[in-house]
N, C-alpha and C. Protein backbone atom coordinates (compact mmCIF):
# COMPACT_ATOMS: atom_id res chain seq x y z
N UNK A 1 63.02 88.41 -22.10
CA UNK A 1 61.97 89.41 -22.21
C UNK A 1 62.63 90.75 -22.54
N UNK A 2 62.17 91.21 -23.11
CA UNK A 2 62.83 92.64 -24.16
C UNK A 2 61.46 93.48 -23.64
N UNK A 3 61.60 94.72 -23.18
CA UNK A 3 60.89 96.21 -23.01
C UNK A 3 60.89 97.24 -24.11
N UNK A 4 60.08 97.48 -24.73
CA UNK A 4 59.50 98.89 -25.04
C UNK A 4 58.71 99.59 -24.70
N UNK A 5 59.50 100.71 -24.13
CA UNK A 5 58.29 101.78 -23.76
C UNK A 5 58.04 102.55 -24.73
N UNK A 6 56.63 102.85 -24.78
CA UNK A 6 55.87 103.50 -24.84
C UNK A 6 55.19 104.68 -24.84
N UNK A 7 54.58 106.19 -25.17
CA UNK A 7 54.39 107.31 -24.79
C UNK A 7 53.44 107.74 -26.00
N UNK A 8 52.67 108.15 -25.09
CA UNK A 8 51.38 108.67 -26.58
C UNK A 8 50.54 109.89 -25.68
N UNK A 9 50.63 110.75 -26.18
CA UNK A 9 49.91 111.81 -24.95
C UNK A 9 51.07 111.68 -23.70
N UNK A 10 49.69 111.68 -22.66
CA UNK A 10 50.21 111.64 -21.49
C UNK A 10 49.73 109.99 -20.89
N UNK A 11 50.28 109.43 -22.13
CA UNK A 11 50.06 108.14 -21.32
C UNK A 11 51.68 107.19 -21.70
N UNK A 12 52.04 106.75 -20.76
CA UNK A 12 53.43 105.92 -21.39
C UNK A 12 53.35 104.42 -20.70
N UNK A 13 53.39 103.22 -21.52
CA UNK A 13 53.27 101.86 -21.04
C UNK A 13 54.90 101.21 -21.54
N UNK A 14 55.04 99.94 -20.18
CA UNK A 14 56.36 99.33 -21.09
C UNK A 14 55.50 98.08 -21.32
N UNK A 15 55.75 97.82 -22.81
CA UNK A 15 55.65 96.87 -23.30
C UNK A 15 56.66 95.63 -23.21
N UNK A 16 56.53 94.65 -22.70
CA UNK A 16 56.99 93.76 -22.42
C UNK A 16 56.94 92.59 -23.23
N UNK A 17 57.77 92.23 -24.31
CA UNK A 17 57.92 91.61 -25.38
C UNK A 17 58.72 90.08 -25.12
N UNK A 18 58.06 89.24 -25.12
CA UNK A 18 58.98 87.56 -25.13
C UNK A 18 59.92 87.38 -26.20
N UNK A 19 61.18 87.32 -25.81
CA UNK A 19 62.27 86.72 -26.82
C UNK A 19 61.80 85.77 -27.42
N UNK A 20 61.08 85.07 -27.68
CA UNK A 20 60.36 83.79 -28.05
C UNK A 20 59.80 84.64 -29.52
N UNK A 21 59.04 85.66 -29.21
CA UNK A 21 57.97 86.26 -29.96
C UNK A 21 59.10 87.39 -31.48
N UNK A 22 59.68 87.26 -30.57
CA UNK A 22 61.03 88.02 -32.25
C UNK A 22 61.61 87.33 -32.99
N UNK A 23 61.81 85.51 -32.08
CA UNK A 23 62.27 84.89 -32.95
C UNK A 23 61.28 84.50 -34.33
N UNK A 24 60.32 83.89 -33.54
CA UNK A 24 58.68 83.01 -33.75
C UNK A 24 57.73 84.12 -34.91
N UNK A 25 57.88 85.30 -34.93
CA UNK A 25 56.72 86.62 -35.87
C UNK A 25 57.44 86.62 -36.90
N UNK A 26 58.50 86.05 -37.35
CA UNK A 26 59.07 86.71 -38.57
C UNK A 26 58.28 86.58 -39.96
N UNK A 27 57.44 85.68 -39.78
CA UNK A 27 56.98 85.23 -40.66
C UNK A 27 55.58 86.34 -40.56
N UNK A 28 55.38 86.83 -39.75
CA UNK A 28 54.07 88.18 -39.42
C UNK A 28 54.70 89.18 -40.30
N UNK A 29 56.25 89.66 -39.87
CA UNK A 29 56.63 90.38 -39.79
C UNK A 29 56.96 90.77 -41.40
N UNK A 30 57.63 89.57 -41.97
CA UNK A 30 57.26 89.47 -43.07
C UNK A 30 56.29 89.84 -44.47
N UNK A 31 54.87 89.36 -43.59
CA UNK A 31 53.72 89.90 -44.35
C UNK A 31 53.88 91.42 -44.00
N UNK A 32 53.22 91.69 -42.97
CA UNK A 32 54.07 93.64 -42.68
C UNK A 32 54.81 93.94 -43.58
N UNK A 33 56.14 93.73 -44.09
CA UNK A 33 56.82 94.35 -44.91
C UNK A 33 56.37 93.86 -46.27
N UNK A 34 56.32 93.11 -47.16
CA UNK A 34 55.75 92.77 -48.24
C UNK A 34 54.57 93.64 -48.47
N UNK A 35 53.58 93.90 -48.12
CA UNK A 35 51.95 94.44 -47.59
C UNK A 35 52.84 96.07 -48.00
N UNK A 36 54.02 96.92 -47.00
CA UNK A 36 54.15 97.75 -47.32
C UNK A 36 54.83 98.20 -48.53
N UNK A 37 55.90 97.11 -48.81
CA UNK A 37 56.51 97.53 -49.66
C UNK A 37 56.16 97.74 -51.02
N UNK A 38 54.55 97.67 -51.11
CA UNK A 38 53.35 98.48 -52.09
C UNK A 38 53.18 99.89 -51.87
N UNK A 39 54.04 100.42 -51.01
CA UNK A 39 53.12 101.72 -50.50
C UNK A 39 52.35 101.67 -49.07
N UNK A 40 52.52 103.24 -48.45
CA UNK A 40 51.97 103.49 -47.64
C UNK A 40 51.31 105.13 -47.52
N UNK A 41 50.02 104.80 -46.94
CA UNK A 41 49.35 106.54 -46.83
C UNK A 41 49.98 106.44 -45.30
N UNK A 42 50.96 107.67 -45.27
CA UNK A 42 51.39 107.99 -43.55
C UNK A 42 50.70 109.05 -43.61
N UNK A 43 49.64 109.35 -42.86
CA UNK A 43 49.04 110.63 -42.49
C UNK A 43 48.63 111.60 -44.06
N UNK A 44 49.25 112.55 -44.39
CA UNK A 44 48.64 112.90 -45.45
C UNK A 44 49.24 113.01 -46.78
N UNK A 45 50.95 112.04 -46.44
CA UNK A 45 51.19 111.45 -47.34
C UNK A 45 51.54 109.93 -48.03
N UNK A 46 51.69 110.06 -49.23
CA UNK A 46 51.99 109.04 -49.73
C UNK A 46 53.41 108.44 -49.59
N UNK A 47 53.99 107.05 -49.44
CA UNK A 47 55.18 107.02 -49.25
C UNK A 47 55.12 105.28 -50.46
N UNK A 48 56.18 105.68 -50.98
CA UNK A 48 55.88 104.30 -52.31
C UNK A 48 56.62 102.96 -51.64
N UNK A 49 57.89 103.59 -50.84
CA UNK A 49 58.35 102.58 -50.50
C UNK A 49 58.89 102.72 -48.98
N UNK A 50 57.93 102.33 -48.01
CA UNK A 50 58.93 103.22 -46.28
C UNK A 50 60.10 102.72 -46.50
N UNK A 51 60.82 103.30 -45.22
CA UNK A 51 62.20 102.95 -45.41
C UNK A 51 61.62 102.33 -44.01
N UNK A 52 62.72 101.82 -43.08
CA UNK A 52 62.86 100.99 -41.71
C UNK A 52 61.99 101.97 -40.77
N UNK A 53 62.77 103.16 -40.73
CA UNK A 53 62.21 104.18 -39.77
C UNK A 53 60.55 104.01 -39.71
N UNK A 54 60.17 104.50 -41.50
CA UNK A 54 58.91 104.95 -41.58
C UNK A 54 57.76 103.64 -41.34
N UNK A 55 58.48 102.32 -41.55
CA UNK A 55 57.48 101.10 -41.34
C UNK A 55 57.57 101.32 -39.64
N UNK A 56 58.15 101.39 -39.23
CA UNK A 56 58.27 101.07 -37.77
C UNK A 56 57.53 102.43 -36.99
N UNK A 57 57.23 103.83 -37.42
CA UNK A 57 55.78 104.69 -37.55
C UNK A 57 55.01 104.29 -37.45
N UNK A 58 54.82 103.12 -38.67
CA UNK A 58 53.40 103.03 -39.20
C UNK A 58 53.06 102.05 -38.05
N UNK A 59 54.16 101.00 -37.62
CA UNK A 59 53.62 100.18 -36.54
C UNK A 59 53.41 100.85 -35.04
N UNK A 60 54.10 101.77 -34.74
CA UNK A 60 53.63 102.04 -33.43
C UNK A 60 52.15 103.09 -33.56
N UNK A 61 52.09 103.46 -34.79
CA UNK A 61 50.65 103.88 -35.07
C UNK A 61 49.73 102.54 -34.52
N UNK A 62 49.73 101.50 -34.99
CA UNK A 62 49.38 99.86 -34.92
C UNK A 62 49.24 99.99 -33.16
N UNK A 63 50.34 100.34 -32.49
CA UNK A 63 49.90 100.13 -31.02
C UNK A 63 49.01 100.94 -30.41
N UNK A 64 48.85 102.35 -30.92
CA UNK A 64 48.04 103.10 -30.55
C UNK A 64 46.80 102.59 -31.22
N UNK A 65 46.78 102.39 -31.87
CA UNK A 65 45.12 101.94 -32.20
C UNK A 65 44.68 100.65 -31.98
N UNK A 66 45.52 99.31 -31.14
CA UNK A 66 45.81 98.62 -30.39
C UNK A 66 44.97 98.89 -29.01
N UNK A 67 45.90 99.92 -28.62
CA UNK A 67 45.43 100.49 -27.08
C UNK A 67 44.17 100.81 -27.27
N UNK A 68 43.68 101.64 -28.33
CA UNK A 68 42.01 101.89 -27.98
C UNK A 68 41.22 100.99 -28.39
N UNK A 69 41.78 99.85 -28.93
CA UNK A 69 40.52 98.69 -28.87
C UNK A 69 40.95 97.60 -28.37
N UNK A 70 41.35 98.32 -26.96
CA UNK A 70 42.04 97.42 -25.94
C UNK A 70 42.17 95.42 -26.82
N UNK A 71 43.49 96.22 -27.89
CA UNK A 71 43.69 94.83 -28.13
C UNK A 71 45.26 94.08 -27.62
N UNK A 72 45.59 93.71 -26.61
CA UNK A 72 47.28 93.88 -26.11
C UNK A 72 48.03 92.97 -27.05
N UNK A 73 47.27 91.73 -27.90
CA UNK A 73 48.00 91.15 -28.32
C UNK A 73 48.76 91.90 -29.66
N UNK A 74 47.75 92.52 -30.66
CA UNK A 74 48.55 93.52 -31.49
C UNK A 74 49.38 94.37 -31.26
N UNK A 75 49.13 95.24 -30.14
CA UNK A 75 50.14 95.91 -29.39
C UNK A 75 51.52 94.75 -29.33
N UNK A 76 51.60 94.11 -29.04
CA UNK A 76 52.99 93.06 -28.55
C UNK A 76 53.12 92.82 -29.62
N UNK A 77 52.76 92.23 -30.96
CA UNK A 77 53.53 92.19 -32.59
C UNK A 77 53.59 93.86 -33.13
N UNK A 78 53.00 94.62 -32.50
CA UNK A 78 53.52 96.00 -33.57
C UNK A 78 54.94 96.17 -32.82
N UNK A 79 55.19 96.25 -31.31
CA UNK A 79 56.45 96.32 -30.47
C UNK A 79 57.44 95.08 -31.08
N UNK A 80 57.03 94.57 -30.90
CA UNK A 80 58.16 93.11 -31.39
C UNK A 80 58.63 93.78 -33.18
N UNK A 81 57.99 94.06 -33.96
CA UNK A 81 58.11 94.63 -34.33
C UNK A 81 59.17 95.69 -34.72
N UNK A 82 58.87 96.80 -34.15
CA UNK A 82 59.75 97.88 -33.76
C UNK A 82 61.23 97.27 -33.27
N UNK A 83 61.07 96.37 -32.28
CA UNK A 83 62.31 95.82 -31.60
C UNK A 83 62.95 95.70 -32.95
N UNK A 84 62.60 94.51 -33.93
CA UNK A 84 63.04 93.72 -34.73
C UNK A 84 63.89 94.76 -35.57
N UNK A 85 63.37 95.04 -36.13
CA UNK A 85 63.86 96.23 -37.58
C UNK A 85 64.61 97.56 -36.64
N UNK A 86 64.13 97.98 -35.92
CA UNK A 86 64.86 99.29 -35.11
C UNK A 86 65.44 98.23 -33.75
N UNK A 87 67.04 97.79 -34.23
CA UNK A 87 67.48 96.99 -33.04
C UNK A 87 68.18 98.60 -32.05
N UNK A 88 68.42 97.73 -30.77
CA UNK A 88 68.60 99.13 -29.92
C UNK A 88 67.57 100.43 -29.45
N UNK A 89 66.41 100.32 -29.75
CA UNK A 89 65.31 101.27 -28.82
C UNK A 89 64.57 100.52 -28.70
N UNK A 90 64.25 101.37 -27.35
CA UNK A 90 63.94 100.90 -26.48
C UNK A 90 62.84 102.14 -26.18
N UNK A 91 62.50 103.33 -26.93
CA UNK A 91 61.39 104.03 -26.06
C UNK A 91 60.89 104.67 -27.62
N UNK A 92 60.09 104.92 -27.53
CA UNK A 92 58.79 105.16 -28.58
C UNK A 92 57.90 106.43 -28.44
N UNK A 93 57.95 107.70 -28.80
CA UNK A 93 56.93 108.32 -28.88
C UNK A 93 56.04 109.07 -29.99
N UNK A 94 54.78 107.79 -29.80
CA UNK A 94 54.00 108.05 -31.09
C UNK A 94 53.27 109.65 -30.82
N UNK A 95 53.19 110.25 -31.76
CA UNK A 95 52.94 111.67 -32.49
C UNK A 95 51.05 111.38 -32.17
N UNK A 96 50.21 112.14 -31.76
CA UNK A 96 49.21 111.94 -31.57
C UNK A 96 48.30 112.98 -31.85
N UNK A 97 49.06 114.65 -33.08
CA UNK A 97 48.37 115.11 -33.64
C UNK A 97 47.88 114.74 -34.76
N UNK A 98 48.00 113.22 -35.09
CA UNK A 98 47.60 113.00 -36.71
C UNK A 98 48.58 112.92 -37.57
N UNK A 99 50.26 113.07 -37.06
CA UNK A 99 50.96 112.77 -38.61
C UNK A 99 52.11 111.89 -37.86
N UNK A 100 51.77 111.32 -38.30
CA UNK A 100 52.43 109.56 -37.77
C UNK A 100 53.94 109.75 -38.29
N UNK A 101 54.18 110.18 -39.13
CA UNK A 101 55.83 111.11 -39.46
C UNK A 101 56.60 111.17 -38.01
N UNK A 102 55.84 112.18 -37.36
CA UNK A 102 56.27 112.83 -36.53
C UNK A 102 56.63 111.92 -34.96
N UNK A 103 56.32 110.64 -35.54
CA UNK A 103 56.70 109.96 -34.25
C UNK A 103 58.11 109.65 -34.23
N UNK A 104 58.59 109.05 -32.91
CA UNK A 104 60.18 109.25 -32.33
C UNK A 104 60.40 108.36 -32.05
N UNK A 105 61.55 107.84 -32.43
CA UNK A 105 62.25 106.54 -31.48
C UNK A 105 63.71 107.10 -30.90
N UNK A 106 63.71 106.50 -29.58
CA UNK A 106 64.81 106.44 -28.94
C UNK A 106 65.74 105.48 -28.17
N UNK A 107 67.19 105.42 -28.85
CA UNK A 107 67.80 104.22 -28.46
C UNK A 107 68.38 103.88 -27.13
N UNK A 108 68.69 102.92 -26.52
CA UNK A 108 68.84 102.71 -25.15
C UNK A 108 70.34 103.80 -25.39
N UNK A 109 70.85 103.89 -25.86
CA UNK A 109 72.22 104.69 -25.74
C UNK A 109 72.01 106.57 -25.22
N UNK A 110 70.61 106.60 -25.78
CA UNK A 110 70.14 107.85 -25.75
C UNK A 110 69.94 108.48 -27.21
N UNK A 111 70.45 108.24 -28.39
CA UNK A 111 70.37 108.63 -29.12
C UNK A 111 68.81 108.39 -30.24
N UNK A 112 68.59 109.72 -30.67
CA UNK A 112 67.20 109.86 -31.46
C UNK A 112 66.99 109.54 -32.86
N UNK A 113 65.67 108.71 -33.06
CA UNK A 113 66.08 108.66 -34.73
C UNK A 113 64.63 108.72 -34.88
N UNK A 114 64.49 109.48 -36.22
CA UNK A 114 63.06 109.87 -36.53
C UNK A 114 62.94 109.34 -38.17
């Protein structure tokens, strides 16, 4: 079992992810990247091709809008997710004025990557 936490506002959850589920989604994970690698609208821009960072934005955007339609299972593939492509963080804080850019990841080492 693999943890990501979480932080959006003033709310922070650890997501609790099955090693099973990083091996087993690749094929999700897959469609996710194919799907983007058309392009993405991040907030109020255009991005033709994300890079790792910016797909893994767009997915913890995915958990926040997860959380409000209390859906947990999407929440656990946007995290599995994140795990997958951003190996080493372990904490997440999605941006919740509207520009999904601006969200943060942070690695268990301590170090920040945006």
């Amino acid at each position: 079992m693999t943890r990501l936490k979480v932080t959006a506002g003033d709310l922070t959850r650890e997501l609790e992810v099955p090693d099973e589920l990083l091996a087993e989604a690749e094929d999700f994970f897959a469609r996710l990247d194919a799907d983007m690698d058309r392009g993405w609208q991040m907030s109020r821009r255009w991005v033709d091709n994300p890079d790792a960072t910016q797909r893994c934005q767009i997915l913890a955007d995915r958990i926040l809008t997860a959380w409000h339609n209390k859906n947990p299972q999407m929440a656990g593939l946007a995290a599995a997710y994140i795990l997958k492509r951003l190996p080493g963080i372990r904490h997440v804080t999605i941006d919740i004025t509207g520009d999904m850019t601006q969200t943060r990841f942070e690695h268990a080492d301590g170090g920040e990557q945006r």
